[in-house]
Protein backbone atom coordinates (compact mmCIF):
# COMPACT_ATOMS: atom_id res chain seq x y z
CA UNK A 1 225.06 114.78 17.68
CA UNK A 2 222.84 115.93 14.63
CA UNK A 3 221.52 118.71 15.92
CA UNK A 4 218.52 119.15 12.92
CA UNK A 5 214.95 118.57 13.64
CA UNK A 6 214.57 114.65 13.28
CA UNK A 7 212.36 112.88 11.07
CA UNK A 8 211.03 109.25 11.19
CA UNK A 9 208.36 107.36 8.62
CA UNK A 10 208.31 104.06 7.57
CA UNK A 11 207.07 101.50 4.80
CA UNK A 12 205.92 97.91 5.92
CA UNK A 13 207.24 95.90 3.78
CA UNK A 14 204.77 93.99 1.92
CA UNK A 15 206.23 94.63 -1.44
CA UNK A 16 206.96 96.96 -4.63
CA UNK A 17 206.33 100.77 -4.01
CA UNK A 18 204.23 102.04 -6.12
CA UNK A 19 203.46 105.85 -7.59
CA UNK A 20 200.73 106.29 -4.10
CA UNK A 21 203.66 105.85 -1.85
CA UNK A 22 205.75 108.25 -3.90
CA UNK A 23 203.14 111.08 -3.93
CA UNK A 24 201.82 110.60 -0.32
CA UNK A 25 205.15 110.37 1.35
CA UNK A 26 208.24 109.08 -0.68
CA UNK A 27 209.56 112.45 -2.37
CA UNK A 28 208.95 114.20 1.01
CA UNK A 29 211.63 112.60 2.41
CA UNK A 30 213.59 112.51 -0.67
CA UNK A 31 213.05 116.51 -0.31
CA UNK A 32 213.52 116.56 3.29
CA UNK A 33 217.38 114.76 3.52
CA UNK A 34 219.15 118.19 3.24
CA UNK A 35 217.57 119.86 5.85
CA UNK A 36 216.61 116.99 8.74
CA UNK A 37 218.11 114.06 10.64
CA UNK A 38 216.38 111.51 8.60
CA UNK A 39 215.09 108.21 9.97
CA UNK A 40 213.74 105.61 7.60
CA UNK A 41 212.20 102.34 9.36
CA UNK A 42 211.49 99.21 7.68
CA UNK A 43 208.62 97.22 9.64
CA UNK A 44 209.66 93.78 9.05
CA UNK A 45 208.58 92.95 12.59
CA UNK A 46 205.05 94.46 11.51
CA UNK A 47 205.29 92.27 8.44
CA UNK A 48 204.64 89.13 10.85
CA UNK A 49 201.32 90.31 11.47
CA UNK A 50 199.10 89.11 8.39
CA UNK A 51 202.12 87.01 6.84
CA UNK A 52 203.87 84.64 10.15
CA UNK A 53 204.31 81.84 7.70
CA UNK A 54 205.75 83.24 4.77
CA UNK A 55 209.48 84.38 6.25
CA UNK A 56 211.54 84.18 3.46
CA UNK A 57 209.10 86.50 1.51
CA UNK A 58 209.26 88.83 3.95
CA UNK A 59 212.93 88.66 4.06
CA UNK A 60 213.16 89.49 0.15
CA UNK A 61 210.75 92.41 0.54
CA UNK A 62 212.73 94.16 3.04
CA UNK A 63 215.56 93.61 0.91
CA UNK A 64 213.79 94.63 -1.95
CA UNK A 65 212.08 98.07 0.03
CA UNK A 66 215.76 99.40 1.01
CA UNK A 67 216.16 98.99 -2.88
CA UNK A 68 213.68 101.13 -4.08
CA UNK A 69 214.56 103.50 -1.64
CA UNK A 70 217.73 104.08 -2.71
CA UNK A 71 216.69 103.96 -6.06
CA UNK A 72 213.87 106.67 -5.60
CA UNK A 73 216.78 108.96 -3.95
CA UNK A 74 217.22 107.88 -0.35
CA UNK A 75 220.33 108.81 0.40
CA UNK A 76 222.66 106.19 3.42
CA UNK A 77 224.80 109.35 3.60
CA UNK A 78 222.47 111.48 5.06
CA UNK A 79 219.88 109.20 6.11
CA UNK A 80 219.62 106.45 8.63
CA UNK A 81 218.31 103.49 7.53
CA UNK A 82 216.43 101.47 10.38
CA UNK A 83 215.46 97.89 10.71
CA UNK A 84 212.83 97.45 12.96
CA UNK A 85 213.97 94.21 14.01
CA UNK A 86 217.60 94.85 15.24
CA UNK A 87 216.04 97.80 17.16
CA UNK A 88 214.99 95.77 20.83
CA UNK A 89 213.73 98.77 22.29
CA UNK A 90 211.12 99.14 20.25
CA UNK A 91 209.77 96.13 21.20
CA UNK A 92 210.44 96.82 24.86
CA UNK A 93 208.80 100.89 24.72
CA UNK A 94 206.00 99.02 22.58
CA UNK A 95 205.39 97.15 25.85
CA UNK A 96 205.16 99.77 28.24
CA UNK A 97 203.00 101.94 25.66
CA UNK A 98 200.31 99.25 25.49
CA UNK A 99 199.72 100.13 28.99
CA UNK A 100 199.07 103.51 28.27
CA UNK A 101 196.18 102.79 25.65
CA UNK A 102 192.56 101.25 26.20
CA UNK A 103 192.19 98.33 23.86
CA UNK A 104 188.75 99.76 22.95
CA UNK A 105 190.71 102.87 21.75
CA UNK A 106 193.35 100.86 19.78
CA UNK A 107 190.63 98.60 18.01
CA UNK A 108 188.71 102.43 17.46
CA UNK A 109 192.21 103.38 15.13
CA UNK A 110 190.20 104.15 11.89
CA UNK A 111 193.65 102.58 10.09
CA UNK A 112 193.04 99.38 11.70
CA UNK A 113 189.52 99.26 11.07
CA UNK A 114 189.85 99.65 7.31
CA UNK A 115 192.62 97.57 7.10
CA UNK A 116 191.05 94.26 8.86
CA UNK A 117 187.75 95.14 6.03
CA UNK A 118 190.09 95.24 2.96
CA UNK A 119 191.94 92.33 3.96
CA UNK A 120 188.73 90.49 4.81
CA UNK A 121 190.49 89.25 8.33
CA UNK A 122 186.78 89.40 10.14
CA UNK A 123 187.50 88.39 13.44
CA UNK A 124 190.25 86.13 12.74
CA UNK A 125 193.67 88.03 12.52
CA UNK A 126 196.09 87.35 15.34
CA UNK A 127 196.24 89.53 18.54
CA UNK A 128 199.66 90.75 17.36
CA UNK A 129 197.62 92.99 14.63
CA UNK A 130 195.74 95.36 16.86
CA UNK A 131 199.42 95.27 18.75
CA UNK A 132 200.76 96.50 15.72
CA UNK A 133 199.20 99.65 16.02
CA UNK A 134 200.76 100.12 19.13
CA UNK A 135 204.40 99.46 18.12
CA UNK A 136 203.98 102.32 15.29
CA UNK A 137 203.54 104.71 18.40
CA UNK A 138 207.18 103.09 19.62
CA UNK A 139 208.84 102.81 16.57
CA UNK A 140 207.77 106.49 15.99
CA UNK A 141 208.68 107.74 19.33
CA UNK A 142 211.87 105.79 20.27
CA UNK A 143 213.20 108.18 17.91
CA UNK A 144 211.92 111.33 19.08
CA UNK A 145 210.78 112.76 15.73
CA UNK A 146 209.16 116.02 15.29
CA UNK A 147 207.83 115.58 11.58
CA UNK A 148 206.55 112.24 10.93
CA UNK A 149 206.15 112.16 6.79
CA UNK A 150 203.28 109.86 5.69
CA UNK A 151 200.38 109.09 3.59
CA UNK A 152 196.58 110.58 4.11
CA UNK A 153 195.69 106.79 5.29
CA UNK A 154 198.26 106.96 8.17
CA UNK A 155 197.29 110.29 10.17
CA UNK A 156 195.36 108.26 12.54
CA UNK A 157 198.27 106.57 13.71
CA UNK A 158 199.95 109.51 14.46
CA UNK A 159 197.07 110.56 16.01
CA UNK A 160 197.23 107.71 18.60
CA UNK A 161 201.16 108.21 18.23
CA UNK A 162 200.31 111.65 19.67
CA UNK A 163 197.95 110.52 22.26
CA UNK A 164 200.81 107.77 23.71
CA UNK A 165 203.75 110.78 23.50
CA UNK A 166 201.10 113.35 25.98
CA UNK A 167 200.11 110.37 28.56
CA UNK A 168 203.73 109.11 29.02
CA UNK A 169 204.36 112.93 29.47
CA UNK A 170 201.79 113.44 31.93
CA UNK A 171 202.02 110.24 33.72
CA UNK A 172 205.76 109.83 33.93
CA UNK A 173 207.53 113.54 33.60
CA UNK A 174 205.27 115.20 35.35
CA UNK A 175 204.10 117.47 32.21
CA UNK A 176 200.62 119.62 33.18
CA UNK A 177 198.19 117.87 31.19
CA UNK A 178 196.82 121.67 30.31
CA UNK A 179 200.39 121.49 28.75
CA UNK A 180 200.49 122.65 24.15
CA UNK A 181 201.74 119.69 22.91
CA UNK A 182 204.93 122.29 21.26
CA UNK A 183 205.93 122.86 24.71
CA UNK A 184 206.10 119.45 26.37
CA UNK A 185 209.95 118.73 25.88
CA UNK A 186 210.06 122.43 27.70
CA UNK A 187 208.51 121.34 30.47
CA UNK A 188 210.48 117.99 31.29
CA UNK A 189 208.40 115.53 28.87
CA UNK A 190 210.60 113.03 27.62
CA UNK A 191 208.86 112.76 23.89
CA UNK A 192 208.10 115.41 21.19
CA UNK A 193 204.38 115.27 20.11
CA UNK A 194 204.94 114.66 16.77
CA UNK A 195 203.00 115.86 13.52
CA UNK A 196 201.90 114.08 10.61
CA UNK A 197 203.30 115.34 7.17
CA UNK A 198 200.77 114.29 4.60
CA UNK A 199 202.02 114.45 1.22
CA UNK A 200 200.87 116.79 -2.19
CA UNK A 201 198.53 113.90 -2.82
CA UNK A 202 197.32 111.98 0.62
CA UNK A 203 195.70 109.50 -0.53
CA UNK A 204 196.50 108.80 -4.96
CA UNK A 205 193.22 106.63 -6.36
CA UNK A 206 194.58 103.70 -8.47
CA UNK A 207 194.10 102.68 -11.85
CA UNK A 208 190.47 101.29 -11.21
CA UNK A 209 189.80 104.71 -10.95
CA UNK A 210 187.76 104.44 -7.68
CA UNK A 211 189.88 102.44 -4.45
CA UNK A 212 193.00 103.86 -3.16
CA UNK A 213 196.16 102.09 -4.91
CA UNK A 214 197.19 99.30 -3.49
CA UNK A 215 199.09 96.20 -4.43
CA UNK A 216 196.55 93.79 -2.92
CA UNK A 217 193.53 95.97 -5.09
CA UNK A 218 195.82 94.92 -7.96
CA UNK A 219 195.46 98.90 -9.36
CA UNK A 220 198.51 100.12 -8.82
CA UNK A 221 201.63 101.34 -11.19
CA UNK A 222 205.27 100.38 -9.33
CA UNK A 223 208.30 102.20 -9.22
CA UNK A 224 209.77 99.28 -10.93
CA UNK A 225 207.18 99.25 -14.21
CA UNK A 226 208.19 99.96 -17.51
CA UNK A 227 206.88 102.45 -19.51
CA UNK A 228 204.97 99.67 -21.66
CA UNK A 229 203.70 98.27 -18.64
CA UNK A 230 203.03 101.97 -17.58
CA UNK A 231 201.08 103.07 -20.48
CA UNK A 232 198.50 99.33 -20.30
CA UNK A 233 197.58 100.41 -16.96
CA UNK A 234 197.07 103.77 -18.00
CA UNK A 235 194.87 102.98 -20.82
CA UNK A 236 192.97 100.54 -18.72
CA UNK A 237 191.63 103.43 -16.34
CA UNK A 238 188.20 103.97 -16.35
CA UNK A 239 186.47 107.38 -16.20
CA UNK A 240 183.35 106.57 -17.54
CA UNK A 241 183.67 109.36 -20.36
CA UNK A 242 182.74 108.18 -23.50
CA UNK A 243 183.39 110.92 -26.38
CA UNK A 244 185.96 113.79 -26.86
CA UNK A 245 183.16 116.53 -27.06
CA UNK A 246 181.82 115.43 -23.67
CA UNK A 247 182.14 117.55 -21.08
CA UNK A 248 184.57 115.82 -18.19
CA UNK A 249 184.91 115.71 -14.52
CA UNK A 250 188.34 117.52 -13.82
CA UNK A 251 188.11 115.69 -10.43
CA UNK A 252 188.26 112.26 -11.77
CA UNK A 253 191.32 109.71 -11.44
CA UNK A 254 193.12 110.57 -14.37
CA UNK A 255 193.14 114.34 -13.98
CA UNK A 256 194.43 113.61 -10.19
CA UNK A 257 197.00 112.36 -12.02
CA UNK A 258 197.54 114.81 -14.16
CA UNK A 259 198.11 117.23 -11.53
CA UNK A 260 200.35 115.03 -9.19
CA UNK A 261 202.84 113.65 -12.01
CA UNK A 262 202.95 116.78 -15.21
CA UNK A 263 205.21 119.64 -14.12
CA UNK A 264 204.09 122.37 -15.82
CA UNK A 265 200.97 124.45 -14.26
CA UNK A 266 200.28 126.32 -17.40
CA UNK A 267 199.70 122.94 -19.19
CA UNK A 268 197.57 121.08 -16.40
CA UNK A 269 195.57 124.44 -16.39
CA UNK A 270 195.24 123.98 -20.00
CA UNK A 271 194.15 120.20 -19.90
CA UNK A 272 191.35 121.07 -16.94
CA UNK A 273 190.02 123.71 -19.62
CA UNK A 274 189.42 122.04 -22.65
CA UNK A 275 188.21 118.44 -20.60
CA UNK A 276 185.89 120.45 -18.86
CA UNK A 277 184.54 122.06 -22.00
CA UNK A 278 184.78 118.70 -23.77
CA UNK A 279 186.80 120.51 -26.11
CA UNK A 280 188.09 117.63 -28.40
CA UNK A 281 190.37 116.42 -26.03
CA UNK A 282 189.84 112.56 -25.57
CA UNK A 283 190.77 110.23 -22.65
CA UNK A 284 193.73 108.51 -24.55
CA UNK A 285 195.29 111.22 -25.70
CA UNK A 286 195.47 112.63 -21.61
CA UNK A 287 196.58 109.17 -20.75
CA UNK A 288 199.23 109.11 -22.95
CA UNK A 289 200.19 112.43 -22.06
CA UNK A 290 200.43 111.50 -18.22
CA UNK A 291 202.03 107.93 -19.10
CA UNK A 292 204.98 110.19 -20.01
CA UNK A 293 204.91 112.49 -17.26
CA UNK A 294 205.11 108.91 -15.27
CA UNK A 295 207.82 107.61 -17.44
CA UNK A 296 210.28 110.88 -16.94
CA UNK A 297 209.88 110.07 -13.22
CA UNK A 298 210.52 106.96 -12.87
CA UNK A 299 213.03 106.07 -15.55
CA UNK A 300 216.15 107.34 -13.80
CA UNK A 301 214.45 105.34 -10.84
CA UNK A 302 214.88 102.05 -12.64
CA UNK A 303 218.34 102.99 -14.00
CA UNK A 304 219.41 103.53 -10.10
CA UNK A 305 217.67 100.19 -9.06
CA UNK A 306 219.10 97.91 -11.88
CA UNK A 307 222.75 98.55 -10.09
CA UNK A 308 220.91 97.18 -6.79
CA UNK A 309 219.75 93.86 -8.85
CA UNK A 310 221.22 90.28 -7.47
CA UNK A 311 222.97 89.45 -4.87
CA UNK A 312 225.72 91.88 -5.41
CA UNK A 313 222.56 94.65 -4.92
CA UNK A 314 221.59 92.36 -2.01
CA UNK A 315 225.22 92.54 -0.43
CA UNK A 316 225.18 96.25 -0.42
CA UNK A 317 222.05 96.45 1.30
CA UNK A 318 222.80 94.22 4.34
CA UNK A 319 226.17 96.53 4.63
CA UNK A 320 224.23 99.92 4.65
CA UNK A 321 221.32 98.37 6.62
CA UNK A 322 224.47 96.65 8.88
CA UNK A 323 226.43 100.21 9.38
CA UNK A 324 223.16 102.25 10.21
CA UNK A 325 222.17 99.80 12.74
CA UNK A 326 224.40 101.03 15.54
CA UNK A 327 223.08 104.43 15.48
CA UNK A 328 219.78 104.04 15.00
CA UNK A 329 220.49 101.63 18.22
CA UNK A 330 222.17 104.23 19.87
CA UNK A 331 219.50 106.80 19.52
CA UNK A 332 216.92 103.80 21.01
CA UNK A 333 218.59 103.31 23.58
CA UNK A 334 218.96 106.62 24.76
CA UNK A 335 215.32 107.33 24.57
CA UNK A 336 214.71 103.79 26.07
CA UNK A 337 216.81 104.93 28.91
CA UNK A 338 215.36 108.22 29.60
CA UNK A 339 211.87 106.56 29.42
CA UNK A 340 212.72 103.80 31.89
CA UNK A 341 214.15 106.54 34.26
CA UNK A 342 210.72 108.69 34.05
CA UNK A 343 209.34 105.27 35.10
CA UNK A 344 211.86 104.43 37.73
CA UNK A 345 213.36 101.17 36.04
CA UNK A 346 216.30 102.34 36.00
CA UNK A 347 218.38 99.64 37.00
CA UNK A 348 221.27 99.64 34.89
CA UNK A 349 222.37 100.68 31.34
CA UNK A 350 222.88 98.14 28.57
CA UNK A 351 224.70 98.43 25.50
CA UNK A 352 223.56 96.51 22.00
CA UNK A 353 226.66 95.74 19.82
CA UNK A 354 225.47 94.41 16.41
CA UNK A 355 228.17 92.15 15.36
């Protein structure tokens, strides 16, 4: 048994990562594989929420997720990869959660709120996306993290994450709701209350230079872009400066990504000075400047991802996503267990072989 501090986060997968995921939560784990048992989740069961009738989409974009993973530097020898659907008691804990949560508090999740808006759902999205909120608490919790990595945009789960951890806690293992939330496992809870890990940037603004990025927005630059593809979208953002002698706003879009993608301090420093001063520094020549920056990234990315292409790449995917399955089902079941004997459902074990 690993005996690090665990980690779980998750991508739904909807399609390409892009530079926001990588900044808001992607290199943390990269950063984070050395030093904690590492649980990655891909939520293709989430997937089904907005997107029941396009399967076979959603069957390429967890394929192609795992890929840029692996690409970015996820590593299958020291992290477990986890597919949400070959993981049944997540579904089951998701179950007994939902009982734990007014639906006027799950419909309150800022997340959700935001989400239904940008995809202009109104009142017509299934019931299963409001659930959805409530599986992130079990696919977060079945693994008993105590760091959950993520993006600015996602704290709120974890907040409600949080909330589901102390009632089960309270209701079940007989924690004192007066309880810290550090010393519930202490006191006989059966989950951590796990914190949110928000990335050097928590929430990157995309190339419109105003909404968060997103693929749906259509603003955002992918892992998987080359560097001519890189350097249009660059040169497309707007900052609404319109000579090199005017003084700029150092907390625009393109100077937030000047200081999330160039390395050196003494040169970002330098950059903030002279835009500030309108200082004959234009726009393009900062763009290009950070187009590089981007390219240097992501470059080695591509080279790693290009190995993963066809269905060779596909094969290898299915066998790492195949061979992490059983522990990641271990590890569920375990906590499944422990959970159903707080509840006194303990009626018998089970064990899930995955052929």
């Amino acid at each position: 048994m690993d005996k690090r501090p665990r980690i779980l986060t998750g991508d739904t997968p909807t399609g390409r990562l892009h530079l926001g995921h990588w900044v808001g939560s992607l290199e943390n784990r990269i950063r984070l594989q050395n030093d904690y048992d590492c649980f990655f989740l891909i939520a293709n069961m989430h997937a089904f929420t907005t997107r029941a009738d396009e399967p076979a989409a959603i069957r390429r974009d967890t394929l192609e997720i795992v890929k840029d993973w692996l690409a970015a530097g996820i590593d299958p020898e020291r992290s477990t990869l986890v597919l949400q659907t070959e993981i049944p008691a997540i579904a089951e804990l998701s179950w007994y959660f939902a009982m734990l949560l007014p639906f006027n508090r799950v419909m309150r999740n800022p997340t959700l709120k935001t989400e239904i808006e940008l995809k202009d759902l109104g009142d017509h999205y299934s019931f299963g996306f409001p659930l959805y909120a409530v599986g992130q608490c079990a696919d977060i919790l079945v693994f008993r993290p105590e760091l959950v990595p993520v993006g600015e945009d996602q704290v709120a789960h974890i907040e409600m994450c949080r909330e589901v951890g102390r009632r089960f806690n309270w209701t079940y293992a007989g924690v004192d709701p007066q309880a810290k939330d550090e010393d519930h496992i202490a006191r006989g809870g059966i989950f951590p209350i796990p914190r949110a890990l928000v990335g050097r940037v928590g929430r990157l603004t995309g190339t419109d230079g105003k909404n968060k990025m997103s693929k749906s927005l259509g603003n955002a630059i992918f892992l998987t872009d080359t560097n001519k593809e890189i350097k249009k979208k660059m040169g497309a953002l707007y900052t609404g400066r319109k000579t090199m002698t005017e003084p700029g706003d150092v907390n625009n879009a393109l100077f937030q990504y000047v200081r999330a993608f160039i390395k050196d301090p003494a040169r970002v420093a330098e950059l903030e000075t002279k835009y500030a001063a309108g200082d004959n520094i234009g726009d393009g020549h900062i763009k290009v400047e950070v187009a590089a920056a981007m390219e240097e990234l992501l470059e080695p990315m591509r080279q790693r991802r290009a190995a993963l292409e066809g269905e060779a790449g596909d094969r290898r995917v299915l066998e790492i996503l195949h061979a992490h399955t059983a522990k990641a089902n271990a590890v569920a079941e375990e906590t499944l267990y422990a959970a159903k004997q707080a509840m006194k459902l303990d009626f018998g074990r089970r064990s899930i072989v995955f052929p």
